[in-house]
Protein backbone atom coordinates (compact mmCIF):
# COMPACT_ATOMS: atom_id res chain seq x y z
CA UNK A 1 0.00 0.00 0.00
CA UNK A 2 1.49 3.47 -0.93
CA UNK A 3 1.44 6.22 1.43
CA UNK A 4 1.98 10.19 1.50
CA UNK A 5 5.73 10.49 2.55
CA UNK A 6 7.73 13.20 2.80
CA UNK A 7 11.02 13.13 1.52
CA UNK A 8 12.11 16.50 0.18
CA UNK A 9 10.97 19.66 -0.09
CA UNK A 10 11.69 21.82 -3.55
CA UNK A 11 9.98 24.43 -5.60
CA UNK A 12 11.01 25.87 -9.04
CA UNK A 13 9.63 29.41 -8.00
CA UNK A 14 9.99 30.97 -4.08
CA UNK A 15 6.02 31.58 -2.80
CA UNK A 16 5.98 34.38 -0.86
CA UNK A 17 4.18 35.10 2.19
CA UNK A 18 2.50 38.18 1.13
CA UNK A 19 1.16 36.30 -2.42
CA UNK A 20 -0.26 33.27 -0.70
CA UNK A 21 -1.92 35.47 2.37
CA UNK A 22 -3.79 37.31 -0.41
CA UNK A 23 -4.93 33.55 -2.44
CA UNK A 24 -6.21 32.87 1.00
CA UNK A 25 -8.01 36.16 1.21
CA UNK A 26 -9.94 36.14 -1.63
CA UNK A 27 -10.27 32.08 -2.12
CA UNK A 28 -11.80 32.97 1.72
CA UNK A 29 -14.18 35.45 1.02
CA UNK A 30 -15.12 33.65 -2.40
CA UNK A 31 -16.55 31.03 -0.31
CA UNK A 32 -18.11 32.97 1.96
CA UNK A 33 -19.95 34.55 -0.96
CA UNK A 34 -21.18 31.26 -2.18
CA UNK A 35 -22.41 30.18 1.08
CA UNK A 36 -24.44 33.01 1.82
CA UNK A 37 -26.30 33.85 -1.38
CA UNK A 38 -27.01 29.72 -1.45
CA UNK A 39 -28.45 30.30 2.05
CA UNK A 40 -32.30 30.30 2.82
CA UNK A 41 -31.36 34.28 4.86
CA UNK A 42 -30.50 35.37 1.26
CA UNK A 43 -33.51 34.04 -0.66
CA UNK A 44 -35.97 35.10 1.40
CA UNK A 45 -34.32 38.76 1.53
CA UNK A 46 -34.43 38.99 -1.98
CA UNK A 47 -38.07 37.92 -2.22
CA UNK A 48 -39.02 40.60 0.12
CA UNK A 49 -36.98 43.18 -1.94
CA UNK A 50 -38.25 42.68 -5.14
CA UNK A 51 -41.59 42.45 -4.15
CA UNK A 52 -41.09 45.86 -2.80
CA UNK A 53 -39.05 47.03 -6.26
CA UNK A 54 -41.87 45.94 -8.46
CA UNK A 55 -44.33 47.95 -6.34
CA UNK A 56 -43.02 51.57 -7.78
CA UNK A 57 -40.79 49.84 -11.21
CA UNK A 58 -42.17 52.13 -13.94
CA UNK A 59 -42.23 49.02 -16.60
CA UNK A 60 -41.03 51.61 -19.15
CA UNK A 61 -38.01 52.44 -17.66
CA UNK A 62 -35.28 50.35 -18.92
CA UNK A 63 -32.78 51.84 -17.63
CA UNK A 64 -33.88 51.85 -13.98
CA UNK A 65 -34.40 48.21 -13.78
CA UNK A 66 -30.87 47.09 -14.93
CA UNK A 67 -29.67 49.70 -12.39
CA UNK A 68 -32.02 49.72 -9.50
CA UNK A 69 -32.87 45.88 -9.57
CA UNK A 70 -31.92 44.43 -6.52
CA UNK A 71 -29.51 41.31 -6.29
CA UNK A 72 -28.01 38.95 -3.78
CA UNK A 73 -25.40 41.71 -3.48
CA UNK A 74 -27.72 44.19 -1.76
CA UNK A 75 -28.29 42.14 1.05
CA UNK A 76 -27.12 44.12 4.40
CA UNK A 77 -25.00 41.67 5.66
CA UNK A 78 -23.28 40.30 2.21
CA UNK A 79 -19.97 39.64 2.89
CA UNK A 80 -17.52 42.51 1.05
CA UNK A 81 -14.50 41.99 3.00
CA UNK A 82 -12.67 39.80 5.68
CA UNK A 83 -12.22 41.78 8.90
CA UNK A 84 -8.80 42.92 9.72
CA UNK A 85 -8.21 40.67 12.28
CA UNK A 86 -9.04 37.48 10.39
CA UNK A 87 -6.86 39.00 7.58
CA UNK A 88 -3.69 39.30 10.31
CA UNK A 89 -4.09 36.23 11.29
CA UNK A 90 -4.01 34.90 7.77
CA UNK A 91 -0.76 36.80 7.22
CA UNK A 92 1.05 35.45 10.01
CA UNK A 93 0.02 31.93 9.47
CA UNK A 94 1.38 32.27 5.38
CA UNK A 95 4.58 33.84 6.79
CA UNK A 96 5.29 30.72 9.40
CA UNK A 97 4.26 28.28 6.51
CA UNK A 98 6.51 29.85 3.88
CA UNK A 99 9.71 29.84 6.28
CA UNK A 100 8.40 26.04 7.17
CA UNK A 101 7.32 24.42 3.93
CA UNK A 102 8.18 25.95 1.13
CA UNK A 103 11.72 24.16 0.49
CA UNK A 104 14.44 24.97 -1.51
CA UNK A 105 14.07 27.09 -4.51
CA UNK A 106 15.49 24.93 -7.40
CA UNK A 107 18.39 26.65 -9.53
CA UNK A 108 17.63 28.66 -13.27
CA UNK A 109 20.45 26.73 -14.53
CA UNK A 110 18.44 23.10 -14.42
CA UNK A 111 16.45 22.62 -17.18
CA UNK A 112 12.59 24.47 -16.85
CA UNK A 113 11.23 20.48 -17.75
CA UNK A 114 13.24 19.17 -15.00
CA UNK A 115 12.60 22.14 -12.25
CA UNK A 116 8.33 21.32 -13.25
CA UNK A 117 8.88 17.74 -12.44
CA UNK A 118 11.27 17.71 -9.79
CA UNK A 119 9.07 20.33 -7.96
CA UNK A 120 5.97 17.69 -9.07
CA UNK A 121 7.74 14.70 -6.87
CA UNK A 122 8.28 16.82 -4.02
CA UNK A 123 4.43 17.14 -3.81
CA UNK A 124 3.48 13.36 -5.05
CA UNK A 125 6.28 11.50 -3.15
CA UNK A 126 4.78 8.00 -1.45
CA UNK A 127 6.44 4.91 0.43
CA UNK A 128 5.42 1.67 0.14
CA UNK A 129 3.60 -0.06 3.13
CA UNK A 130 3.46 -3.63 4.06
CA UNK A 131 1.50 -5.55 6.73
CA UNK A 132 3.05 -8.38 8.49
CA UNK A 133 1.00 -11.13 6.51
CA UNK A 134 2.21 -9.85 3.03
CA UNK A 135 5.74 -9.41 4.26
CA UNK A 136 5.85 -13.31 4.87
CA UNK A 137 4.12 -14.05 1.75
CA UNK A 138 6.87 -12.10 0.02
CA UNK A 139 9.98 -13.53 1.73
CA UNK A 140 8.40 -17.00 0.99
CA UNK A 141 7.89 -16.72 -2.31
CA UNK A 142 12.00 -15.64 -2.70
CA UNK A 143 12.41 -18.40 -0.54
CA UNK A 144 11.12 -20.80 -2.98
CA UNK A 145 13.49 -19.43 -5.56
CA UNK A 146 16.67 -19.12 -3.49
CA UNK A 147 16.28 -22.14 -1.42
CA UNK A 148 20.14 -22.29 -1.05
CA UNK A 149 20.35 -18.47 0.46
CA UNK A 150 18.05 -19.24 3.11
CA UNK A 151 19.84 -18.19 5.72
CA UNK A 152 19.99 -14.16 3.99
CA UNK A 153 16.41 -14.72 2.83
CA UNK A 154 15.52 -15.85 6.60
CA UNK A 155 17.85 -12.50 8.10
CA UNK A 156 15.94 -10.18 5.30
CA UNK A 157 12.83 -11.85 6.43
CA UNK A 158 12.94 -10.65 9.98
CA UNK A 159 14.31 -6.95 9.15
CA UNK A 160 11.67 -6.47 7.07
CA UNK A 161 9.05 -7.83 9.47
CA UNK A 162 10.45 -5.35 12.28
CA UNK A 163 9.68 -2.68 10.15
CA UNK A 164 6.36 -3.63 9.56
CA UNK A 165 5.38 -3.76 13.27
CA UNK A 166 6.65 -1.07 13.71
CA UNK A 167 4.69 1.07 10.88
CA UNK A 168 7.73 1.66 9.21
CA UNK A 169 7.61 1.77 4.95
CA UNK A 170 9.09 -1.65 3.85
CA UNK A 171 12.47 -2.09 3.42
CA UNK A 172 15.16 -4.29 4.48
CA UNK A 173 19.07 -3.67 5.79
CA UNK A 174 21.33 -2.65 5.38
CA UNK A 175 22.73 -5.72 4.68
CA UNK A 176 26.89 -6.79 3.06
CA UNK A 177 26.74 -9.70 1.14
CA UNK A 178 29.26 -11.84 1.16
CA UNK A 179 30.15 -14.51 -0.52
CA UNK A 180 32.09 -16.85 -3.90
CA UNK A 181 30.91 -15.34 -7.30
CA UNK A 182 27.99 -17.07 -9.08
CA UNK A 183 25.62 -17.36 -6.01
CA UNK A 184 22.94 -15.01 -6.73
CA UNK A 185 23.99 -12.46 -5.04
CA UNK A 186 22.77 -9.46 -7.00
CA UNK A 187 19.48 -11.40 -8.63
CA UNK A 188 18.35 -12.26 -4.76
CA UNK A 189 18.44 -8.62 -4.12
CA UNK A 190 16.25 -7.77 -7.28
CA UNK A 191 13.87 -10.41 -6.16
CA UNK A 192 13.58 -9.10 -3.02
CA UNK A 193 12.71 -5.40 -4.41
CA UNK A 194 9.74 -7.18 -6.68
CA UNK A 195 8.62 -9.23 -3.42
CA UNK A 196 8.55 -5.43 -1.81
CA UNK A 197 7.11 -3.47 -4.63
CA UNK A 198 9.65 -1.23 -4.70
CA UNK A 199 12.16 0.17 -7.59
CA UNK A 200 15.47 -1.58 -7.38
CA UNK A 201 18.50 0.66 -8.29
CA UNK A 202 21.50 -0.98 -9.64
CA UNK A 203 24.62 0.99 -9.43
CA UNK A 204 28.30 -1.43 -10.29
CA UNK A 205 31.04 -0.29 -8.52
CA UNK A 206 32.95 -2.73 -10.13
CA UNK A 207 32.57 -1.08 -13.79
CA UNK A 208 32.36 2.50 -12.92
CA UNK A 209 33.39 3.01 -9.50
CA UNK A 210 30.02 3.92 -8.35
CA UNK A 211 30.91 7.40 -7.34
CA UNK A 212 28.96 8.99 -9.80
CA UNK A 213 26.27 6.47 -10.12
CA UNK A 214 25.47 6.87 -6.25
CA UNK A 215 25.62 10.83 -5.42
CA UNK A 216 25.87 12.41 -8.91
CA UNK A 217 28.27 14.90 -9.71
CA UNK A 218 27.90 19.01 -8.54
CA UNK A 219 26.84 21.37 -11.03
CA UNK A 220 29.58 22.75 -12.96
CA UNK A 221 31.28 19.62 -14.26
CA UNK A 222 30.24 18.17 -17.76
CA UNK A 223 28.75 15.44 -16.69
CA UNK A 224 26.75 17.16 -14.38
CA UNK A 225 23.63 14.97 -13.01
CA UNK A 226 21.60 13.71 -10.88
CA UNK A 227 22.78 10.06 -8.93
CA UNK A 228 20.68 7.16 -9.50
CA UNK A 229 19.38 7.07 -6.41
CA UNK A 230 17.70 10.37 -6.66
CA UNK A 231 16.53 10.15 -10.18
CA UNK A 232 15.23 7.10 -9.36
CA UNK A 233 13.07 8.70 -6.68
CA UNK A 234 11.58 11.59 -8.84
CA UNK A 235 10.69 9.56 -11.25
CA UNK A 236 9.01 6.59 -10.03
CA UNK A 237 7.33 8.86 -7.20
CA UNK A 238 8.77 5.81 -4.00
CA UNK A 239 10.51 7.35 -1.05
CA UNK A 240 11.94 3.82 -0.48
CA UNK A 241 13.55 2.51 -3.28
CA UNK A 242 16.35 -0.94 -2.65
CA UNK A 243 19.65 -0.03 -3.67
CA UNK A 244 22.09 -2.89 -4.38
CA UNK A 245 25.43 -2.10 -4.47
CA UNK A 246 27.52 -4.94 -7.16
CA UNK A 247 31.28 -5.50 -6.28
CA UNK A 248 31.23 -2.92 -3.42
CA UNK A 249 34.83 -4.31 -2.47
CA UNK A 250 35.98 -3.06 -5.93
CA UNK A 251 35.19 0.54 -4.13
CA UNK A 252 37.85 3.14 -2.58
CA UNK A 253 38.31 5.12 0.69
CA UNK A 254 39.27 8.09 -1.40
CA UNK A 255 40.37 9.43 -4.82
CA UNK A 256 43.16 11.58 -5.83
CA UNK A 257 42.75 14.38 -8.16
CA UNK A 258 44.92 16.12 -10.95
CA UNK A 259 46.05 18.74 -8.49
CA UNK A 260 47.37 16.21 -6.38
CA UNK A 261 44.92 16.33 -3.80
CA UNK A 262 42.11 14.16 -2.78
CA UNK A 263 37.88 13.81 -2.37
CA UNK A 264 36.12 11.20 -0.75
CA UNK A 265 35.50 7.88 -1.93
CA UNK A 266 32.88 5.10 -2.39
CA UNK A 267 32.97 3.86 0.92
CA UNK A 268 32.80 7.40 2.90
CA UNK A 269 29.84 8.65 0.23
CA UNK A 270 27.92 4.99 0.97
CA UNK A 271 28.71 5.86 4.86
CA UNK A 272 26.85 9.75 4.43
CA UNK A 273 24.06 8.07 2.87
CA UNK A 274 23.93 4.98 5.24
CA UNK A 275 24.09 6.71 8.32
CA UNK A 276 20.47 7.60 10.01
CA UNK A 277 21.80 11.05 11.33
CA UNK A 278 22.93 12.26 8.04
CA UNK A 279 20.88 10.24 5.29
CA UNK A 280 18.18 12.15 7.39
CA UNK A 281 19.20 15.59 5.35
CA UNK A 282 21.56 14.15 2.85
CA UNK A 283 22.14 16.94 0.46
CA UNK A 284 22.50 16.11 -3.33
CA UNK A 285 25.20 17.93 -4.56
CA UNK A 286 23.46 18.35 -8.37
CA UNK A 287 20.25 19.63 -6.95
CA UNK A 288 21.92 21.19 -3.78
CA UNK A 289 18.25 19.98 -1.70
CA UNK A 290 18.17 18.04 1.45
CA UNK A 291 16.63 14.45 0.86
CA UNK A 292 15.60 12.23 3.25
CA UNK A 293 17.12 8.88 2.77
CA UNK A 294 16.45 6.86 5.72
CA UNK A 295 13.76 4.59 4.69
CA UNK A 296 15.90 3.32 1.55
CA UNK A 297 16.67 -0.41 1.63
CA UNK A 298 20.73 -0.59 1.07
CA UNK A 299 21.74 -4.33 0.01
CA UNK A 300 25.89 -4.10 -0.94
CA UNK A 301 27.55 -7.59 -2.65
CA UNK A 302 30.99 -8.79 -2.57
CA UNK A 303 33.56 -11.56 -2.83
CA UNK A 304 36.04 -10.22 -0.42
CA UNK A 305 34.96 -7.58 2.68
CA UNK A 306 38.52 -7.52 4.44
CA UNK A 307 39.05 -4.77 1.99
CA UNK A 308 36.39 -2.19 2.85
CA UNK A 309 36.77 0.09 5.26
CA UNK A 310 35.45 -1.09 8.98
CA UNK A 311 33.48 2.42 9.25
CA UNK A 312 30.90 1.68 6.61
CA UNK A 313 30.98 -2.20 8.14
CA UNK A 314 29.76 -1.16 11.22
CA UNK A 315 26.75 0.02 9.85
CA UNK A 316 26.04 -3.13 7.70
CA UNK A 317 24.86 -6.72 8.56
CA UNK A 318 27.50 -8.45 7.35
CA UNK A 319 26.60 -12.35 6.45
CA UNK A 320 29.00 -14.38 5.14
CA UNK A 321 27.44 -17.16 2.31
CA UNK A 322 29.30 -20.32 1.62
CA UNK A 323 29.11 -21.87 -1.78
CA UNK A 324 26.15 -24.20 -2.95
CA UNK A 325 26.28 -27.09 -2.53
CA UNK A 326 26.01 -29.98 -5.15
CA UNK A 327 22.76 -31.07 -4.17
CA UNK A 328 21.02 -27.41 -3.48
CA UNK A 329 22.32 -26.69 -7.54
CA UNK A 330 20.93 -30.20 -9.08
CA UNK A 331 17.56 -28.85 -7.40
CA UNK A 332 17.80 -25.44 -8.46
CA UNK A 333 18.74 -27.16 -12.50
CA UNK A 334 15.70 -29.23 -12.17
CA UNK A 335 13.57 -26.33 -11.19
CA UNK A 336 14.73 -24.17 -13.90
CA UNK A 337 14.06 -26.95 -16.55
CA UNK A 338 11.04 -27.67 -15.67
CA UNK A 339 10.17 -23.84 -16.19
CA UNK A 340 11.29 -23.66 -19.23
CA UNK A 341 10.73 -26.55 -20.85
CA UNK A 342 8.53 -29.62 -21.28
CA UNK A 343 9.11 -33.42 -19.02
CA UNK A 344 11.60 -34.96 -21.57
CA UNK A 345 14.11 -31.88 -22.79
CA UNK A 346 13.86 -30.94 -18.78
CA UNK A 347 14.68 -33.96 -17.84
CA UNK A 348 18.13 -34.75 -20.02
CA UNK A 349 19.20 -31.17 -18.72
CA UNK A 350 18.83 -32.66 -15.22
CA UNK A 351 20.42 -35.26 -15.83
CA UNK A 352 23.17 -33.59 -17.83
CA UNK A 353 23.75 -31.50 -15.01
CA UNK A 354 23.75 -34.33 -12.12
CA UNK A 355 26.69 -36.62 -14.72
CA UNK A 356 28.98 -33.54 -15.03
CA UNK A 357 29.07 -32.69 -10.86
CA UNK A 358 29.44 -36.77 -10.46
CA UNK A 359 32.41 -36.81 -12.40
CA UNK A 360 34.05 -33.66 -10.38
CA UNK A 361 33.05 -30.83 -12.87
CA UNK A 362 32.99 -27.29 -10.12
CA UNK A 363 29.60 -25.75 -11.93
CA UNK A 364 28.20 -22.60 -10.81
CA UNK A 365 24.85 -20.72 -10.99
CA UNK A 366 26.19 -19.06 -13.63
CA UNK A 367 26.91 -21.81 -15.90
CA UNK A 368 23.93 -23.89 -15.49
CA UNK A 369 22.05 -20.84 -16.55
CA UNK A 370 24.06 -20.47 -19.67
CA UNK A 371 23.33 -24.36 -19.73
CA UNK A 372 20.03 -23.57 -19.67
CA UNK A 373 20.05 -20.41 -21.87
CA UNK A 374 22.13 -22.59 -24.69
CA UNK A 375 19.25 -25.40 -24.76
CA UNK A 376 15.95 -23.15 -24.74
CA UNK A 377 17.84 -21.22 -27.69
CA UNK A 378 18.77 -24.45 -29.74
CA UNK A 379 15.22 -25.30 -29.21
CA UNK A 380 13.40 -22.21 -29.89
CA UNK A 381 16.29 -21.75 -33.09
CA UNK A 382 13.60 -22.23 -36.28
CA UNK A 383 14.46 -25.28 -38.96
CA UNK A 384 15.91 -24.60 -41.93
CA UNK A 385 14.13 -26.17 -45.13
């Protein structure tokens, strides 16, 4: 279920106090209007009246009925204007609202499309809710899929569940995966943002370092943008998107620049974002707006954690995953197969499968996929006349 959450506050022009005070005025008095000449007072004063006016109307004078002809407007106690008092107290409460709510104005040098919509999310923004019962239907069903991570799926599981008692938008970690390559690692996390509902955002810090990908890069600078993170927030409208961090080991503590000095790494940007006390009012450095990160679900994946700094693993579950075993990845073949294709082709990959471990072949997840992948294409491949 999706819920009104706030997350950031931004607007592409500055209200001010005095405008919105007078909106209020006249939207006021408007509707005081409309209330009183739709009143029974108002109806039965005009009755009177025009009784009275058609008593000495000359029906020959034109003129003196369009301008003598009373109206709803004549009425002594029609509404003309809000008393002063009302109207200082309307003041002061658009002053305190403007100073509290209004946000940060957005800069002219973003785009005008992108101020409109960025300002749009700000107003739209909503988190995604679970109760306890679907939170258990969703862990089960990625339970049946990753049988061999149960012990992750069973950890995620309970997070999750906490959250929900607690009336919390759903969400899990954050959580350090560890573990050989080829487990599932990064597909597990997907599944668990589709169990959730939630956008998954995919950022590799083992292609691109991840820097840019994560907190975007400051006006300024050519490539100049948003992170995925944020963009991924204004435009799917969820305050509590899963971010999965691939190869976070491949990250650094810092980087050096071309006048020989140096700017914060992966690790210490994860950490700022992380962290309840600043992912509170993280500020993107594109957008220069405070965003509230702390209901975004942060899964990281790796081979090797002895490598990443011990700040940012203090604020991670770590849980270390052993490699599947033979039996858990003859099950998992056999699954697959059976998915894709019909008893007998299912069957011989099976079986295919089961002969190559029994005869000491090390096969991963990986491979049995592009087992798998090889087969359905040979079959699906059209024949030739």
């Amino acid at each position: 279920m999706l819920k009104r959450k706030n997350v950031f506050r931004a607007f592409d022009v500055k209200i001010h106090h005095e405008d919105l005070a007078q909106r209020i005025i006249e939207r006021r008095l408007s509707r005081r209007v409309m209330q009183m000449e739709s009143g029974p007072e108002v109806a039965a004063w005009l009755e009177s009246a025009m009784a009275i006016w058609r008593i000495g109307h000359d029906e020959n004078d034109v003129i003196g009925e369009l301008c003598n002809r009373p109206d709803a407007s004549d009425y002594p106690h029609y509404p003309r204007r809000i008393s002063t008092a009302e109207q200082d107290h309307i003041k002061a409460w658009a002053r305190s609202w403007c100073v509290r709510s209004t946000g940060a104005p957005l800069s002219s040098k973003i785009p005008k499309e992108d101020r409109a919509e960025i300002a749009s999310a700000s107003r739209s923004m909503r988190a995604q809710y679970l109760t306890e019962h679907q939170v258990d239907e969703a862990f089960s069903s990625i339970h049946r899929d990753y049988p061999w991570l149960e012990r992750l799926t069973e950890k995620a599981w309970r997070q999750c569940l906490r959250r929900a008692r607690a009336g919390l938008p759903a969400g899990v970690g954050p959580l350090l995966i560890s573990g050989p390559p080829g487990l599932g690692k990064s597909s597990w996390s997907r599944a668990v943002a589709r169990a959730l509902g939630v956008p998954s955002v995919d950022v590799d810090v083992g292609t691109s370092g991840g820097i840019t990908d994560l907190q975007g890069a400051a006006r300024g600078w050519s490539s100049s943008d948003k992170g995925r993170v944020i963009r991924s927030m204004i435009v799917e409208r969820v305050a509590n998107p899963l971010v999965v961090l691939d190869e976070i080991d491949a990250g650094s503590t810092r980087i050096g620049t071309a006048g020989g000095g140096h700017l914060p790494g992966l690790y210490k940007i994860a950490m700022s974002m992380i962290e309840p006390s600043t992912a509170k009012s993280w500020v993107c450095p594109h957008l220069q707006i405070p965003f509230d990160l702390t209901n975004i679900s942060w899964i990281a994946t790796c081979n090797d954690y002895s490598h990443i700094d011990q700040p940012l693993l203090d604020r991670m579950t770590v849980i270390q995953l052993d490699d599947i075993k033979c039996d858990q990845l003859i099950d998992f073949a056999a699954r697959e197969a059976r998915r894709r294709f019909d008893g007998d082709v299912s069957e011989i990959v099976t079986n295919q499968v089961r002969n190559s471990m029994r005869r000491g072949a090390r096969l991963s997840l990986r491979q049995v996929i592009r087992l798998l992948d090889r087969v359905q294409e040979a079959a699906e491949r059209p024949i030739l006349h």
